[in-house]
Protein backbone atom coordinates (compact mmCIF):
# COMPACT_ATOMS: atom_id res chain seq x y z
CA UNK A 1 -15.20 -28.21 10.59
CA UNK A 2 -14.99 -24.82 9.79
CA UNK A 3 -12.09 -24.01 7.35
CA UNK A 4 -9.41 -21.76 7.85
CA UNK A 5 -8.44 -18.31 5.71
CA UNK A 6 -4.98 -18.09 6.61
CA UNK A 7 -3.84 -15.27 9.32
CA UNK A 8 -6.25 -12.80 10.29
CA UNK A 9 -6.28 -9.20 10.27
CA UNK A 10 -4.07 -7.66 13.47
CA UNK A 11 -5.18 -4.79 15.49
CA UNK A 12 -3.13 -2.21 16.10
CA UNK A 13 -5.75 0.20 17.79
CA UNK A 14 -9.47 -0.09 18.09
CA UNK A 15 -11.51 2.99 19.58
CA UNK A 16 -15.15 4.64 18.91
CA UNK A 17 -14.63 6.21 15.65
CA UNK A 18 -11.66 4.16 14.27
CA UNK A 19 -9.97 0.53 13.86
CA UNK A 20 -6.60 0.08 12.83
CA UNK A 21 -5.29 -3.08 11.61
CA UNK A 22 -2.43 -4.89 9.62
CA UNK A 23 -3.74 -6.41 6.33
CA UNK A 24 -2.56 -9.83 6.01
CA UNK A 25 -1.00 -10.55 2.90
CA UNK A 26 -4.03 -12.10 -0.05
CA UNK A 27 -6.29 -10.11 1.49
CA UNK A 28 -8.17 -7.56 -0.21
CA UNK A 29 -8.85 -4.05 0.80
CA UNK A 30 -12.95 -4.19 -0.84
CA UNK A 31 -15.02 -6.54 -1.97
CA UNK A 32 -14.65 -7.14 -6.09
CA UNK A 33 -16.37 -8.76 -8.45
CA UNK A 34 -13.76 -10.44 -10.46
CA UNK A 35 -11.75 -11.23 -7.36
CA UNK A 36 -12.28 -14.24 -4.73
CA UNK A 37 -10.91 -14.24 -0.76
CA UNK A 38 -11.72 -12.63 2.11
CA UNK A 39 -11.62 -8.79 2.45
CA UNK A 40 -11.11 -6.19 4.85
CA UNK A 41 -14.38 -4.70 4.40
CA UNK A 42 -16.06 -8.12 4.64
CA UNK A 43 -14.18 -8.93 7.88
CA UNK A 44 -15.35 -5.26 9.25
CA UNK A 45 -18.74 -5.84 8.31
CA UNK A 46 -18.85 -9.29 9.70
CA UNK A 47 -17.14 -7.36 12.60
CA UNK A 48 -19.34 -4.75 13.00
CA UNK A 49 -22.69 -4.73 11.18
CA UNK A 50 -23.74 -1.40 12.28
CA UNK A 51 -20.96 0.19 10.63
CA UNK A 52 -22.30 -0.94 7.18
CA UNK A 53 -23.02 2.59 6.35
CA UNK A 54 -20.05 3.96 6.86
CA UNK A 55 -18.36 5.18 3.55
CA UNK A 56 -19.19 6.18 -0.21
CA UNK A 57 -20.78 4.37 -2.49
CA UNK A 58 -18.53 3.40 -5.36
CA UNK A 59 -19.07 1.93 -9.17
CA UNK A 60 -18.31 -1.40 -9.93
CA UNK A 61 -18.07 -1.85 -13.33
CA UNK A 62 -18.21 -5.66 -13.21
CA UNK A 63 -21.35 -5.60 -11.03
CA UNK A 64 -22.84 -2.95 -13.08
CA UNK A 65 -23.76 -1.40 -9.76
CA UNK A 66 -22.85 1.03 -7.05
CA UNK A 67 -21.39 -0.37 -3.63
CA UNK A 68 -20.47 0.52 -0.59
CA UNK A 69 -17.14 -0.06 0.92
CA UNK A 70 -17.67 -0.10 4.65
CA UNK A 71 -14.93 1.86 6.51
CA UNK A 72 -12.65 1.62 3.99
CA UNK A 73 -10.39 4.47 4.04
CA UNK A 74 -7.68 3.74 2.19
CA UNK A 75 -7.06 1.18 0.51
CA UNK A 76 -3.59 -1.60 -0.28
CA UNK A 77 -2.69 -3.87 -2.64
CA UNK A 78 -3.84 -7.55 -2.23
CA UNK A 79 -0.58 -8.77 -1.94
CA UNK A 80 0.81 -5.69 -0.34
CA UNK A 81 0.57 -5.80 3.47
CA UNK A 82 0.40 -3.41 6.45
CA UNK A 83 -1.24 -0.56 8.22
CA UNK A 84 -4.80 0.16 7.29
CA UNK A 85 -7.08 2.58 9.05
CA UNK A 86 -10.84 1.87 8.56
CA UNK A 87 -13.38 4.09 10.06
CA UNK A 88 -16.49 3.55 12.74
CA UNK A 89 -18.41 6.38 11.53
CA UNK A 90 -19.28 8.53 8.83
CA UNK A 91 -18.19 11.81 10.50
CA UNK A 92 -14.87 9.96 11.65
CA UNK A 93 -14.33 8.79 7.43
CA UNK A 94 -14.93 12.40 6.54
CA UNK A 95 -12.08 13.28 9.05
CA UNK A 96 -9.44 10.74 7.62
CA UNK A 97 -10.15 10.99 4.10
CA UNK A 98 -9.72 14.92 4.37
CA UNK A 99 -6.51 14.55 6.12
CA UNK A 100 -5.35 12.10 3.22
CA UNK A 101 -6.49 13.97 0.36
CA UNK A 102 -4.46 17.73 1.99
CA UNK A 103 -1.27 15.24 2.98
CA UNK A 104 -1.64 15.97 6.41
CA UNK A 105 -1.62 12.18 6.84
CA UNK A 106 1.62 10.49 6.45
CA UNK A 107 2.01 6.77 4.39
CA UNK A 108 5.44 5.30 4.79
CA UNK A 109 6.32 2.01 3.20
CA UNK A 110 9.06 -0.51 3.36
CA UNK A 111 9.97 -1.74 -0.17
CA UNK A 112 12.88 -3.87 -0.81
CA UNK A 113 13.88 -3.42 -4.36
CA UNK A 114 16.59 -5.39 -7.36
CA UNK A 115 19.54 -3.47 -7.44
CA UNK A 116 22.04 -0.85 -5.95
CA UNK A 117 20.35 2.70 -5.44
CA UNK A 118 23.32 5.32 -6.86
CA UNK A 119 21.91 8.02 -4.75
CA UNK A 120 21.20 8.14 -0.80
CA UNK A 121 17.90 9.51 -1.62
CA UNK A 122 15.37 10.33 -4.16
CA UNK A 123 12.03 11.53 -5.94
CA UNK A 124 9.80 10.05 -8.80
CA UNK A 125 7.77 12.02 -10.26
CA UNK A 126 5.66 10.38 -13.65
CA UNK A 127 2.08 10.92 -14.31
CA UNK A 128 0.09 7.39 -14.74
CA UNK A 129 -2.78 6.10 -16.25
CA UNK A 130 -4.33 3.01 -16.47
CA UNK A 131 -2.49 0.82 -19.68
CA UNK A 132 -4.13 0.32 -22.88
CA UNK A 133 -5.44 -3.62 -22.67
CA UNK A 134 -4.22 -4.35 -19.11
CA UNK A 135 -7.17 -3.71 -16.86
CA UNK A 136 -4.64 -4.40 -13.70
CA UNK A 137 -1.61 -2.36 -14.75
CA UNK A 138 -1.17 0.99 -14.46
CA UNK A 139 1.65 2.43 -17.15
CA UNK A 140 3.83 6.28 -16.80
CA UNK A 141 4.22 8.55 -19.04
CA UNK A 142 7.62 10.30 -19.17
CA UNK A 143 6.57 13.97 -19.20
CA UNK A 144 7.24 16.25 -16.17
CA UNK A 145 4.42 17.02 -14.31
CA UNK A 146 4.89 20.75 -14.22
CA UNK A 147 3.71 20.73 -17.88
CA UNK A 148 0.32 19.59 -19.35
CA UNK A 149 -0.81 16.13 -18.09
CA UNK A 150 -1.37 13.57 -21.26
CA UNK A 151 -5.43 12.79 -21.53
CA UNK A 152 -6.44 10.16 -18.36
CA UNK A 153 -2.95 10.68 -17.02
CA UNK A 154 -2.59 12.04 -13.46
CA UNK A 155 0.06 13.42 -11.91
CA UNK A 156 2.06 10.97 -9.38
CA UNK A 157 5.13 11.99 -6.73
CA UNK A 158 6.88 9.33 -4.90
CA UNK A 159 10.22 10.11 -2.25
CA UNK A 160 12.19 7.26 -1.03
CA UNK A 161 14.88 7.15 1.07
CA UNK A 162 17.70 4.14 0.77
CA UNK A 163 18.01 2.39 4.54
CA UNK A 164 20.46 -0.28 3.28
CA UNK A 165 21.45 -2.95 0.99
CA UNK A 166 22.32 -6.49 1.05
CA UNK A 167 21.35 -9.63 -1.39
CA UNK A 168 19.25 -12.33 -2.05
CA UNK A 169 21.02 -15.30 -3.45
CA UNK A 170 23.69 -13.49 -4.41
CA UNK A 171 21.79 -10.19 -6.49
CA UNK A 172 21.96 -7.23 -5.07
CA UNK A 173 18.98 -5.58 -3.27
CA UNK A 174 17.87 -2.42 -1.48
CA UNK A 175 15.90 -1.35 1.41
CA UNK A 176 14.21 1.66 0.92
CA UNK A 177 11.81 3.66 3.15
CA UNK A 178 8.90 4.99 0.88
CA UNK A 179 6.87 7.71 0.82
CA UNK A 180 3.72 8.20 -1.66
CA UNK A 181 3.06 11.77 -1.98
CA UNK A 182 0.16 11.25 -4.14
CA UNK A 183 -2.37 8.55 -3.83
CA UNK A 184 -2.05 6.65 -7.18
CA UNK A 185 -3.07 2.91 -7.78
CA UNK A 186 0.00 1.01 -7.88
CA UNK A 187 1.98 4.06 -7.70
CA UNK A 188 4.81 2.74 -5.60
CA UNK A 189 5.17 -0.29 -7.81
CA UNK A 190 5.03 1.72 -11.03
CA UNK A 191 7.61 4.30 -9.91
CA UNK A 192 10.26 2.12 -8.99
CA UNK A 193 9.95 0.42 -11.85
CA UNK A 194 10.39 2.81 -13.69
CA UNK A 195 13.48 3.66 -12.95
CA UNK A 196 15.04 0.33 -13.09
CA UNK A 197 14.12 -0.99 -9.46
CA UNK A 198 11.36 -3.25 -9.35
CA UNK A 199 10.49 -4.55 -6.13
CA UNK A 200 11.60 -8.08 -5.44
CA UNK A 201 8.43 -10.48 -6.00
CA UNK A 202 6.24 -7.78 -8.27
CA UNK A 203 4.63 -10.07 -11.12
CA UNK A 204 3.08 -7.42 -12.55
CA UNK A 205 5.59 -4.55 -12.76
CA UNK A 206 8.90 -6.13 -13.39
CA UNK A 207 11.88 -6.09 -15.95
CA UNK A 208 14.13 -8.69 -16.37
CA UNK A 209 15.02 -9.72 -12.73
CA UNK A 210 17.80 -11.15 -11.40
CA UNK A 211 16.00 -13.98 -9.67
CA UNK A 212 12.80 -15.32 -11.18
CA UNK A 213 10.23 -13.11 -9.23
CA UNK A 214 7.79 -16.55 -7.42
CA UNK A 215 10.37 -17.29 -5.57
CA UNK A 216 9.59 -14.93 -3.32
CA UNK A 217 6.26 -12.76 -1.87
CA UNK A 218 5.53 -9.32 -2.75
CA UNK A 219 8.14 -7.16 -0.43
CA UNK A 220 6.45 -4.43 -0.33
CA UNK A 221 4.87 -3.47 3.08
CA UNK A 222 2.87 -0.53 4.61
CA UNK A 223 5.06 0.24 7.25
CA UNK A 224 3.49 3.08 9.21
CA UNK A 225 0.58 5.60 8.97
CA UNK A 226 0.69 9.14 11.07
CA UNK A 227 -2.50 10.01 11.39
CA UNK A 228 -5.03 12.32 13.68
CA UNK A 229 -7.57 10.58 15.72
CA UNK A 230 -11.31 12.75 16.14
CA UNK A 231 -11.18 14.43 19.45
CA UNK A 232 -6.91 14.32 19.41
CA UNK A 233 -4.82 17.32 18.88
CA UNK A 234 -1.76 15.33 17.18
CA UNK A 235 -1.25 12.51 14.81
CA UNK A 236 -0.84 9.10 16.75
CA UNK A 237 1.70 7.09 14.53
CA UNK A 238 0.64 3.31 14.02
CA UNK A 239 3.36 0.84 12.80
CA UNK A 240 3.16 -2.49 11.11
CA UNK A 241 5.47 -5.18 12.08
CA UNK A 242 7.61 -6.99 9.51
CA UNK A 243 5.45 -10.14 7.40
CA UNK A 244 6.66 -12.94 8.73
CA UNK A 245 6.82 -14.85 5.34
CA UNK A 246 10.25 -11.73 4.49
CA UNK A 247 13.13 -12.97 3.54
CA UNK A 248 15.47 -14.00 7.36
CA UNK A 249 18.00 -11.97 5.36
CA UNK A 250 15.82 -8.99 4.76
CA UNK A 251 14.20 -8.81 8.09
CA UNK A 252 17.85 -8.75 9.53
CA UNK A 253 18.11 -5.60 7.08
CA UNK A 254 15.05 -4.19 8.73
CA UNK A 255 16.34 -4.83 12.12
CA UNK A 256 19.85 -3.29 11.43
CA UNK A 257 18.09 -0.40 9.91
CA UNK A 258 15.66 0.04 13.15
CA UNK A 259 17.58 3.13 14.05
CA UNK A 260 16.95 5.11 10.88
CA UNK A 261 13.45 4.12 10.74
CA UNK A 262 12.66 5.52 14.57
């Protein structure tokens, strides 16, 4: 009997140079060494094997070795779900990682956070860099970015907007809309931390939350990506529906919050 993985990738859109998909939560973007489950690019590959050229080769330092990440344009968090765009073809990557790297893609996320925000709106804006001794985590450093970046630091820019608030078991918590202006590894997480609102469920980037942190999953989730397909003259926006395993309470906050997210 052949043994199941847990949910499967969705497709959102599926067309010669591009697939889009929701990540399922425990699912990993790549392949890694030091890391067990299925992948994306696994499930691609397995998908379609003539796309296994399709990308740049990248260094793994636990394999020693340079691999290849098969469409992988972007990539999320393992725990972190929603949209992900992963490319048929090499001129098609090219395409979407240029429109990434000049911001004329646009990320949004969905982030529910500990807490009341104090302002309607807001930016972040700390370099990072990987922490001393903590392969995983990536620290800030409290400088502006306008003046000279610390040594392996680089600069990070995060906007969020609040969409509403509500509570879990009695704590406060927000709903914010999310917008990564820079492409940092666990910038999101980092960001909000760092100003005193972790997202509910983080178990790496947390202060001393309300609610012990297992009780619930990672709410953090890749809401929508605007992006332009090869051949199209405008963006085509591709949204993620709300995980399932949310909170009833929070996905009533989503719902009631449908308007300002349109």
């Amino acid at each position: 009997m052949r043994r199941s993985i847990g949910p499967q990738p969705q497709i959102l859109f599926e067309g010669a140079d591009a697939l889009v998909v929701v990540k399922p939560r425990g699912w990993r973007t790549h392949e890694r060494a030091e890391e067990a489950g299925p992948s994306l690019a696994r499930w691609f590959l397995l998908r379609e094997p003539s796309r296994a050229g399709v990308g740049e080769l990248h260094f793994d330092a636990e394999r020693k070795a340079s691999v290849l990440r098969p469409g992988v344009v972007h990539r999320l968090d393992t725990e972190t779900t929603g949209v992900v765009i992963l490319a048929k073809t090499s001129p098609a990557y090219k395409f979407f990682k240029r429109q990434l790297k000049e911001r004329t893609a646009r990320k949004e996320y969905l982030a529910v956070v500990w807490g009341a925000m104090k302002e309607p709106r807001g930016s972040i804006r700390y370099p990072l860099q990987r922490a001393r001794g903590a392969r995983k985590r990536i620290t800030l450093r409290r400088l502006p970015i306008e003046g000279q970046l610390p040594r392996g630091a680089k600069e990070a820019s995060t906007e969020w907007v609040l969409l509403g608030g509500g509570e879990l078991e009695g704590k406060l918590v927000s709903l914010l809309r999310v917008v990564p202006l820079t492409g940092r590894t666990h910038q999101i997480r980092a960001h909000l931390m760092a100003i005193g609102r972790p997202i509910v469920g983080d178990m790496l980037y947390r202060t001393a939350a309300p609610i012990e942190t297992e009780r619930y999953p990672l709410l953090l989730h890749s809401w929508s990506l605007a992006i332009r397909l090869p051949q199209e003259r405008g963006a085509r926006t591709f949204v993620a529906p709300i995980p399932e395993d949310w909170p009833e309470r929070i996905r009533a906050l989503v719902s009631e919050s449908a308007t300002r997210l349109a």
